[in-house]
N, C-alpha and C. Protein backbone atom coordinates (compact mmCIF):
# COMPACT_ATOMS: atom_id res chain seq x y z
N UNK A 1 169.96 49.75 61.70
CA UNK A 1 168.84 49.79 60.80
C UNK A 1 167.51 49.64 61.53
N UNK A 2 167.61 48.97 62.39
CA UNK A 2 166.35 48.58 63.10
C UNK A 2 165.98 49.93 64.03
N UNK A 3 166.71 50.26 64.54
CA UNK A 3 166.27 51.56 65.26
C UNK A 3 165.79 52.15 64.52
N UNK A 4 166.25 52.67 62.92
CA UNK A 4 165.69 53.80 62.11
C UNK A 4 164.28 53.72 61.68
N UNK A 5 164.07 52.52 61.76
CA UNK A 5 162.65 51.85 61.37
C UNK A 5 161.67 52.15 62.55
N UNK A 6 161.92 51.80 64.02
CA UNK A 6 161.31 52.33 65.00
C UNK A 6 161.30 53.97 65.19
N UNK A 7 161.49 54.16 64.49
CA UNK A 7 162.01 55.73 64.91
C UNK A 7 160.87 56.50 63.72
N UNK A 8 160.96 56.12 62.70
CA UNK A 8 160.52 56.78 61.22
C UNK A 8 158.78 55.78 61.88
N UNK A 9 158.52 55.00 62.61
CA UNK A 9 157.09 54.42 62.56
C UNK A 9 156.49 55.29 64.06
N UNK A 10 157.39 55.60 64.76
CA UNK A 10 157.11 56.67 65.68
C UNK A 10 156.90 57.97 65.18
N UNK A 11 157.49 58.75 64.15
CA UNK A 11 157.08 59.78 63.78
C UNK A 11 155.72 59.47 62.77
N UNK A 12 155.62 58.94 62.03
CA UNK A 12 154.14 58.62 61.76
C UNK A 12 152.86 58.54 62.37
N UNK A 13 153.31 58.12 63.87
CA UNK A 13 152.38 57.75 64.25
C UNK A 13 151.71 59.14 65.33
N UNK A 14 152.88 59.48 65.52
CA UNK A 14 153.13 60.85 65.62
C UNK A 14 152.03 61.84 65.46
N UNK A 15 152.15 62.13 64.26
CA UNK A 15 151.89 62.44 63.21
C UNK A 15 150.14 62.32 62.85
N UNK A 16 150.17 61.18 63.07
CA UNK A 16 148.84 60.70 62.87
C UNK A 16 147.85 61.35 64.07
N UNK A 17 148.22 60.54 65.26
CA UNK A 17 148.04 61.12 66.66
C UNK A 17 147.29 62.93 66.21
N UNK A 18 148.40 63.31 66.28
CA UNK A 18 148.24 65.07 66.37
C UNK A 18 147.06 65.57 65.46
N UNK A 19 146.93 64.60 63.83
CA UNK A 19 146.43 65.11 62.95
C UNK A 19 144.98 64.41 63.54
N UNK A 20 144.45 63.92 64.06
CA UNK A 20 143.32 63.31 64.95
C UNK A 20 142.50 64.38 65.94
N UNK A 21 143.54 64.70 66.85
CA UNK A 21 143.17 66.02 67.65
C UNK A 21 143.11 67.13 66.95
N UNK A 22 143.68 67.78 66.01
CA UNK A 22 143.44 68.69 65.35
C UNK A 22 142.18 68.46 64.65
N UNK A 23 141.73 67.60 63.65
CA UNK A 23 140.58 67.72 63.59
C UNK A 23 139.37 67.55 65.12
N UNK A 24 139.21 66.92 65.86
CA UNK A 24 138.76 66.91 66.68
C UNK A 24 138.08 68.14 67.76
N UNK A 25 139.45 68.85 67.93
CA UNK A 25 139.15 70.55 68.49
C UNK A 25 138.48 71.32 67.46
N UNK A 26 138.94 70.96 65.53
CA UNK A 26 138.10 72.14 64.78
C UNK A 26 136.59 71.58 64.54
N UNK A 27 136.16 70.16 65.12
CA UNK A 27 134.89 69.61 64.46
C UNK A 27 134.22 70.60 66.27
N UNK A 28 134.72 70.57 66.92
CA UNK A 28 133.88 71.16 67.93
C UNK A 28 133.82 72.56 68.32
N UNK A 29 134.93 73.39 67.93
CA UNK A 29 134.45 74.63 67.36
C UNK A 29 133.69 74.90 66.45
N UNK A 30 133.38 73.73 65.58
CA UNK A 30 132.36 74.45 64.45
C UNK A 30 130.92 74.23 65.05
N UNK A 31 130.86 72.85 65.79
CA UNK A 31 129.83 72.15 66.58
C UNK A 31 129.21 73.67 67.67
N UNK A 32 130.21 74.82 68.19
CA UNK A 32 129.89 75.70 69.19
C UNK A 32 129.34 76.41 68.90
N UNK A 33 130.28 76.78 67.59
CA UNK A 33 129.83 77.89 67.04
C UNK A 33 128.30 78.15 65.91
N UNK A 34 128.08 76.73 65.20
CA UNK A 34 126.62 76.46 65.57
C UNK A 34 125.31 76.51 66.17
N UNK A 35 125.82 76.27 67.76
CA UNK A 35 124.92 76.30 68.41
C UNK A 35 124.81 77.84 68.99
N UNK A 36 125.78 78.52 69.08
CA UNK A 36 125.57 80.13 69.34
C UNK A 36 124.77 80.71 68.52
N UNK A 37 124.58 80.08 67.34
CA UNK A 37 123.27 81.26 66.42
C UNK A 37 122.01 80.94 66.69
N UNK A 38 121.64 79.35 67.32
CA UNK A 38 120.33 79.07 68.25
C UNK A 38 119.84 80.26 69.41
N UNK A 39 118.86 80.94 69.08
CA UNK A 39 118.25 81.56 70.42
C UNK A 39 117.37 80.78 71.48
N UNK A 40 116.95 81.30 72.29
CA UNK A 40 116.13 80.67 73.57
C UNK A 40 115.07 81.57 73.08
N UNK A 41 115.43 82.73 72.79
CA UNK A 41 114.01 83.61 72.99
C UNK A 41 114.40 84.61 71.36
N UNK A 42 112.51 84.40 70.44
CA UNK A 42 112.31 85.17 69.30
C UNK A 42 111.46 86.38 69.41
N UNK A 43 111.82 87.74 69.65
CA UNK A 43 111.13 88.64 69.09
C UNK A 43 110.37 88.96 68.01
N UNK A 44 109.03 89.29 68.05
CA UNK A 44 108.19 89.43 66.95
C UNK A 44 107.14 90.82 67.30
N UNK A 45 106.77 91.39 65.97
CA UNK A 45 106.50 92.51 66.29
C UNK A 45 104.84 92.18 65.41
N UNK A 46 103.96 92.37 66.45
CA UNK A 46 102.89 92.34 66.16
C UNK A 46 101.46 93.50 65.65
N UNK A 47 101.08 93.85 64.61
CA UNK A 47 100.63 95.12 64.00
C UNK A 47 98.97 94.95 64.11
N UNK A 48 98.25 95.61 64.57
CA UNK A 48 96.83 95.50 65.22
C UNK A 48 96.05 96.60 63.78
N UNK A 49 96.02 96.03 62.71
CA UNK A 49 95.02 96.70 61.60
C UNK A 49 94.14 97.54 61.42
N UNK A 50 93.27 97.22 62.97
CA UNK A 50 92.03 98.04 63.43
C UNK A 50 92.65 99.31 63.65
N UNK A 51 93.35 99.03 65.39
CA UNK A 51 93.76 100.22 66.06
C UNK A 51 95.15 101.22 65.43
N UNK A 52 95.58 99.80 64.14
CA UNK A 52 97.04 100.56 63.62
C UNK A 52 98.27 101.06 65.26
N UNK A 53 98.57 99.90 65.98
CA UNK A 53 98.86 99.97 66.90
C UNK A 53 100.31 98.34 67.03
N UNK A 54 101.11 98.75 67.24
CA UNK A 54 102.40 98.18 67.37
C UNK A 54 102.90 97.26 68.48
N UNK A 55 102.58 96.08 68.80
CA UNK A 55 103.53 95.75 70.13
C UNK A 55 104.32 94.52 69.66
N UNK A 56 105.49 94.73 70.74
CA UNK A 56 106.56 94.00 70.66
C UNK A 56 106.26 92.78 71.64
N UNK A 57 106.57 91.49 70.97
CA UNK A 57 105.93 90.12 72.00
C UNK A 57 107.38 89.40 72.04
N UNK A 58 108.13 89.39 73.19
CA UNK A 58 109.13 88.51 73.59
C UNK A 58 108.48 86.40 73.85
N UNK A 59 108.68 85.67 73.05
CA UNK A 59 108.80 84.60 73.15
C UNK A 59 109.40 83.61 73.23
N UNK A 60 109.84 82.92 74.61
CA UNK A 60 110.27 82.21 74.74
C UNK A 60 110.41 80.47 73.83
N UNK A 61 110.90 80.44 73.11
CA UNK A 61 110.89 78.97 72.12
C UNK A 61 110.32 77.78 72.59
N UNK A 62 109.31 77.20 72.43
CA UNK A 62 108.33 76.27 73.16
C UNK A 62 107.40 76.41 74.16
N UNK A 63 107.09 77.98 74.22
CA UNK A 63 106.14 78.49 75.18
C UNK A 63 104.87 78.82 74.25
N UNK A 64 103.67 78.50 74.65
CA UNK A 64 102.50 79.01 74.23
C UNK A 64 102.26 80.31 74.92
N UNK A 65 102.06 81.51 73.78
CA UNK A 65 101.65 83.20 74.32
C UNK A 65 100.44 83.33 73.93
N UNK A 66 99.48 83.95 73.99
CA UNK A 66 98.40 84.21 74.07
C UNK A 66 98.39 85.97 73.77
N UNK A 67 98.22 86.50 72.85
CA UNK A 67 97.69 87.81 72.32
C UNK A 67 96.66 87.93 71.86
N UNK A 68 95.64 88.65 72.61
CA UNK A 68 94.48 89.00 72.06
C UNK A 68 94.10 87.61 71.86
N UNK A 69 93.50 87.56 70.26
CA UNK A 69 93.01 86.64 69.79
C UNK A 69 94.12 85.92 69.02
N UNK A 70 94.80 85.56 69.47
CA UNK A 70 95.84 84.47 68.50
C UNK A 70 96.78 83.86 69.73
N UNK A 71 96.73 82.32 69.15
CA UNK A 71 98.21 81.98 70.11
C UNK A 71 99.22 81.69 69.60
N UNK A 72 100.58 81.77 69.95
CA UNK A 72 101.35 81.84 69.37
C UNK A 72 102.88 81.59 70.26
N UNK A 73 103.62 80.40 69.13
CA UNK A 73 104.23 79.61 69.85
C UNK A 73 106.07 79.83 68.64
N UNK A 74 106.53 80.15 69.17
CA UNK A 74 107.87 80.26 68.70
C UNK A 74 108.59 78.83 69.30
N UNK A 75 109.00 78.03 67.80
CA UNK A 75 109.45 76.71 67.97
C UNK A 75 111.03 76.81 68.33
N UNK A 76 111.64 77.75 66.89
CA UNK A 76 112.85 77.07 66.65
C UNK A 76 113.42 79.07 66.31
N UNK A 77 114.40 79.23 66.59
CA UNK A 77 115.17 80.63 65.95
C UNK A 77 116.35 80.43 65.74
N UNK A 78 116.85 80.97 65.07
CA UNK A 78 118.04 80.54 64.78
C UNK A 78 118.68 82.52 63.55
N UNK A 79 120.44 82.81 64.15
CA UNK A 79 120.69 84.13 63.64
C UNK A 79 121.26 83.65 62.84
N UNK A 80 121.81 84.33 61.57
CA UNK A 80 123.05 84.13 60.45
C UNK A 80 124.48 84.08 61.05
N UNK A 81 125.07 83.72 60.31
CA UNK A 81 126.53 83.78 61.00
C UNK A 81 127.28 84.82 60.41
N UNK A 82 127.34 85.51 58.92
CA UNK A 82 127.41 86.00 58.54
C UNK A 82 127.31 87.90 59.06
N UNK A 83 127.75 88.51 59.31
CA UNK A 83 127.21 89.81 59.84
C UNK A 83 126.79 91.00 58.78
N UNK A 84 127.57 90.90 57.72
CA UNK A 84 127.04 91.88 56.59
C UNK A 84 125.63 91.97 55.97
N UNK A 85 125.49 90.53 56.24
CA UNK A 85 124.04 90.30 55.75
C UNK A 85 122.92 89.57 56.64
N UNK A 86 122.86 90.09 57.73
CA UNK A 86 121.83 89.21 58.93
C UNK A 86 120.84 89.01 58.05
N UNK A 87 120.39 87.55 58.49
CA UNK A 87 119.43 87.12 58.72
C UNK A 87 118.46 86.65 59.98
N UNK A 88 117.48 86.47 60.00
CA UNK A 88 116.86 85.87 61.18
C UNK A 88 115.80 84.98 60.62
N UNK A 89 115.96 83.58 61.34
CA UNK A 89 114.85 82.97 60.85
C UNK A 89 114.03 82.32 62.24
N UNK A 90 112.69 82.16 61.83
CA UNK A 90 112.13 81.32 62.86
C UNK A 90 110.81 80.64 63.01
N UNK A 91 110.99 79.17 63.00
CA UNK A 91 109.60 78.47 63.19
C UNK A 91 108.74 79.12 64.37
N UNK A 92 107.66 79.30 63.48
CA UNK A 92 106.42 80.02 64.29
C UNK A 92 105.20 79.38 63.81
N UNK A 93 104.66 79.01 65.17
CA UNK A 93 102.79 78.59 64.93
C UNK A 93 101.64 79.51 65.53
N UNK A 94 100.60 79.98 64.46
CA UNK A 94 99.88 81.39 65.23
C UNK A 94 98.42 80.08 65.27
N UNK A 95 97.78 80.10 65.66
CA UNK A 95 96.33 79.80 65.65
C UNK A 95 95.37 81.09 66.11
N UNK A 96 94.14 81.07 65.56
CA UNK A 96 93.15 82.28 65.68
C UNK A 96 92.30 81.58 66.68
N UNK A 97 92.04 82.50 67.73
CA UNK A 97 91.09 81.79 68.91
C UNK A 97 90.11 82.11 68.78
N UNK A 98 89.32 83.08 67.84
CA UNK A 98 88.04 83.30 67.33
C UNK A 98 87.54 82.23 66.80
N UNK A 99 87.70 81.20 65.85
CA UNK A 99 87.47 80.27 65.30
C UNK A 99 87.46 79.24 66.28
N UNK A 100 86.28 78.80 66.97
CA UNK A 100 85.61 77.97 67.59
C UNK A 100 85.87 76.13 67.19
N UNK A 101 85.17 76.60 65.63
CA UNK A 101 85.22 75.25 64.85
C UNK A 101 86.16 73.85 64.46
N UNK A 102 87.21 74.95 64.52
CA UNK A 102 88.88 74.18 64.23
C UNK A 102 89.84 74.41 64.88
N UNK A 103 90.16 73.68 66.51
CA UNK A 103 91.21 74.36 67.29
C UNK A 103 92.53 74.00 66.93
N UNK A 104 92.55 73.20 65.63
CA UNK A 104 93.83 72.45 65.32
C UNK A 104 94.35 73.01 64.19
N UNK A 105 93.19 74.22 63.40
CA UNK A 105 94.33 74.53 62.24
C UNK A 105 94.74 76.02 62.43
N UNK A 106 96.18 76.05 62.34
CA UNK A 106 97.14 77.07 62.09
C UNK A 106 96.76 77.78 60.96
N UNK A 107 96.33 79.41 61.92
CA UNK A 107 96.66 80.82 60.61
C UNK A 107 98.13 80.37 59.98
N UNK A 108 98.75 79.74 60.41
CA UNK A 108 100.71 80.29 59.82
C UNK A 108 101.17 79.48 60.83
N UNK A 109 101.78 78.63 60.02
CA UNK A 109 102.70 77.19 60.36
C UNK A 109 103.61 76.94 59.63
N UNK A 110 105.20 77.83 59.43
CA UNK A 110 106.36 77.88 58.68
C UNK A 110 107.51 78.71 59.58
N UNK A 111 108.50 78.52 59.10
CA UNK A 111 109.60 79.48 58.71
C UNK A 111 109.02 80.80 58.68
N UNK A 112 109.58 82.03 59.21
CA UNK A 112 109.78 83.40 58.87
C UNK A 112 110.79 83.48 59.17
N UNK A 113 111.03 84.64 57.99
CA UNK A 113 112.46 85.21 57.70
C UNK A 113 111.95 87.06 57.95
N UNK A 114 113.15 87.28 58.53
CA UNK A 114 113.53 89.10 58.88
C UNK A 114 113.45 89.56 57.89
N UNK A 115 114.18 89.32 56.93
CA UNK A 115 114.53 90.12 55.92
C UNK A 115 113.59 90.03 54.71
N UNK A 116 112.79 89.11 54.67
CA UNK A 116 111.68 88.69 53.72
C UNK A 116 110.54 88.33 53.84
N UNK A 117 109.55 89.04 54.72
CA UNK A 117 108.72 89.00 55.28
C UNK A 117 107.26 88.12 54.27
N UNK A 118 107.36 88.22 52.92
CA UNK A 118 106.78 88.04 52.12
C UNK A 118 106.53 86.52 51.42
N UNK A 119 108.22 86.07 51.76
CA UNK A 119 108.12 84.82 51.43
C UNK A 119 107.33 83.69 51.49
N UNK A 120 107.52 84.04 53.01
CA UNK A 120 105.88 83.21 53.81
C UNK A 120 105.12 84.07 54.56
N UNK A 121 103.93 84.68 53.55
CA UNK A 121 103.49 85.60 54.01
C UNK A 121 102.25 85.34 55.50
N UNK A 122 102.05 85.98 56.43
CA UNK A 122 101.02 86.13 57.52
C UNK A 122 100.19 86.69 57.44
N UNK A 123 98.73 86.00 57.02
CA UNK A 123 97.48 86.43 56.18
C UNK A 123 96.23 86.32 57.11
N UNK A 124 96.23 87.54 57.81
CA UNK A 124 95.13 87.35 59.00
C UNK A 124 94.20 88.98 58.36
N UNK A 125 93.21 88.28 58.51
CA UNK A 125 92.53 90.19 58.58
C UNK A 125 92.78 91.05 59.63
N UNK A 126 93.22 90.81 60.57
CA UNK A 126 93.22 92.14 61.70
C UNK A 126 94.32 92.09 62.07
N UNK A 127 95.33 91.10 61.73
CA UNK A 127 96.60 91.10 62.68
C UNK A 127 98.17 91.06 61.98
N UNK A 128 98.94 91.53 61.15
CA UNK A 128 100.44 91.64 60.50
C UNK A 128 101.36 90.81 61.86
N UNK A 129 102.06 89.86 61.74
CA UNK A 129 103.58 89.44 62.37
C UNK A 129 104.92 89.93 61.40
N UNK A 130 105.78 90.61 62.47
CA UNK A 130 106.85 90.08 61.69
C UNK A 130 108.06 89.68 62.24
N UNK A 131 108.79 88.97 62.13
CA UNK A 131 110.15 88.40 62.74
C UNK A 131 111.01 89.65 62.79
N UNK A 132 111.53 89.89 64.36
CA UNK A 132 112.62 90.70 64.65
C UNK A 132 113.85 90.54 64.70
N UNK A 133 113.91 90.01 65.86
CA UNK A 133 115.05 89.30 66.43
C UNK A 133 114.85 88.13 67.26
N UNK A 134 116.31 87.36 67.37
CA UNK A 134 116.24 85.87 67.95
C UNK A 134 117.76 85.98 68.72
N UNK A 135 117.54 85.30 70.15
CA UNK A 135 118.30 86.07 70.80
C UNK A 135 118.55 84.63 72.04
């Protein structure tokens, strides 16, 4: 009897053991796979009103860029996980360097989204952003 008892508290424990590591390996695949939709670097496509003229600005995430008259700093990007329905999102800060008076307030200090450009809209007279890609 006594053996069966050691035996049946070994498979429990068993048991237990395994069901520990199994969660363990799936909390850090999800933990990976997380961090793979983080980019280093957000594409944004910048539209010149005057000249009606197009360029593409690669930004590195925590780098200050300098276009023309605006600076502009890509915080955070991040892709969907989803593929049927990409999204792209990404904290972006523009400041206007024409404006002398106030070097501290942000044209556009939010979230942009790819697919909804409108949501939080980018309200400059001479200059359209829009979120491309995040990569």
């Amino acid at each position: 009897m006594v053996s069966k008892k050691n035996i049946q508290v070994g498979k429990n424990n068993f048991k237990l053991i395994s069901l520990v590591i199994l969660f363990y390996f799936f909390s850090i695949l999800n933990l990976n796979s997380q961090n793979n939709l983080e980019g280093s670097f957000t594409d944004i496509k910048i539209l010149d009103k005057i000249s009606s003229k197009n360029t593409l600005l690669k930004l590195k995430n925590g780098e200050l860029i300098k276009f023309k008259d605006l600076a502009i700093k890509s915080l955070k990007c991040k892709d969907s996980e989803f593929d049927d329905n990409p999204e792209i999102t990404a904290y972006i800060q523009v400041r206007d360097l024409t404006n002398k008076n106030n070097d501290e307030v942000f044209v556009f200090n939010g979230w942009m989204f790819s697919s909804s450009p409108s949501i939080a809209p980018f309200d400059h007279p001479v200059y359209d952003v829009w979120l491309i890609n995040c990569y």
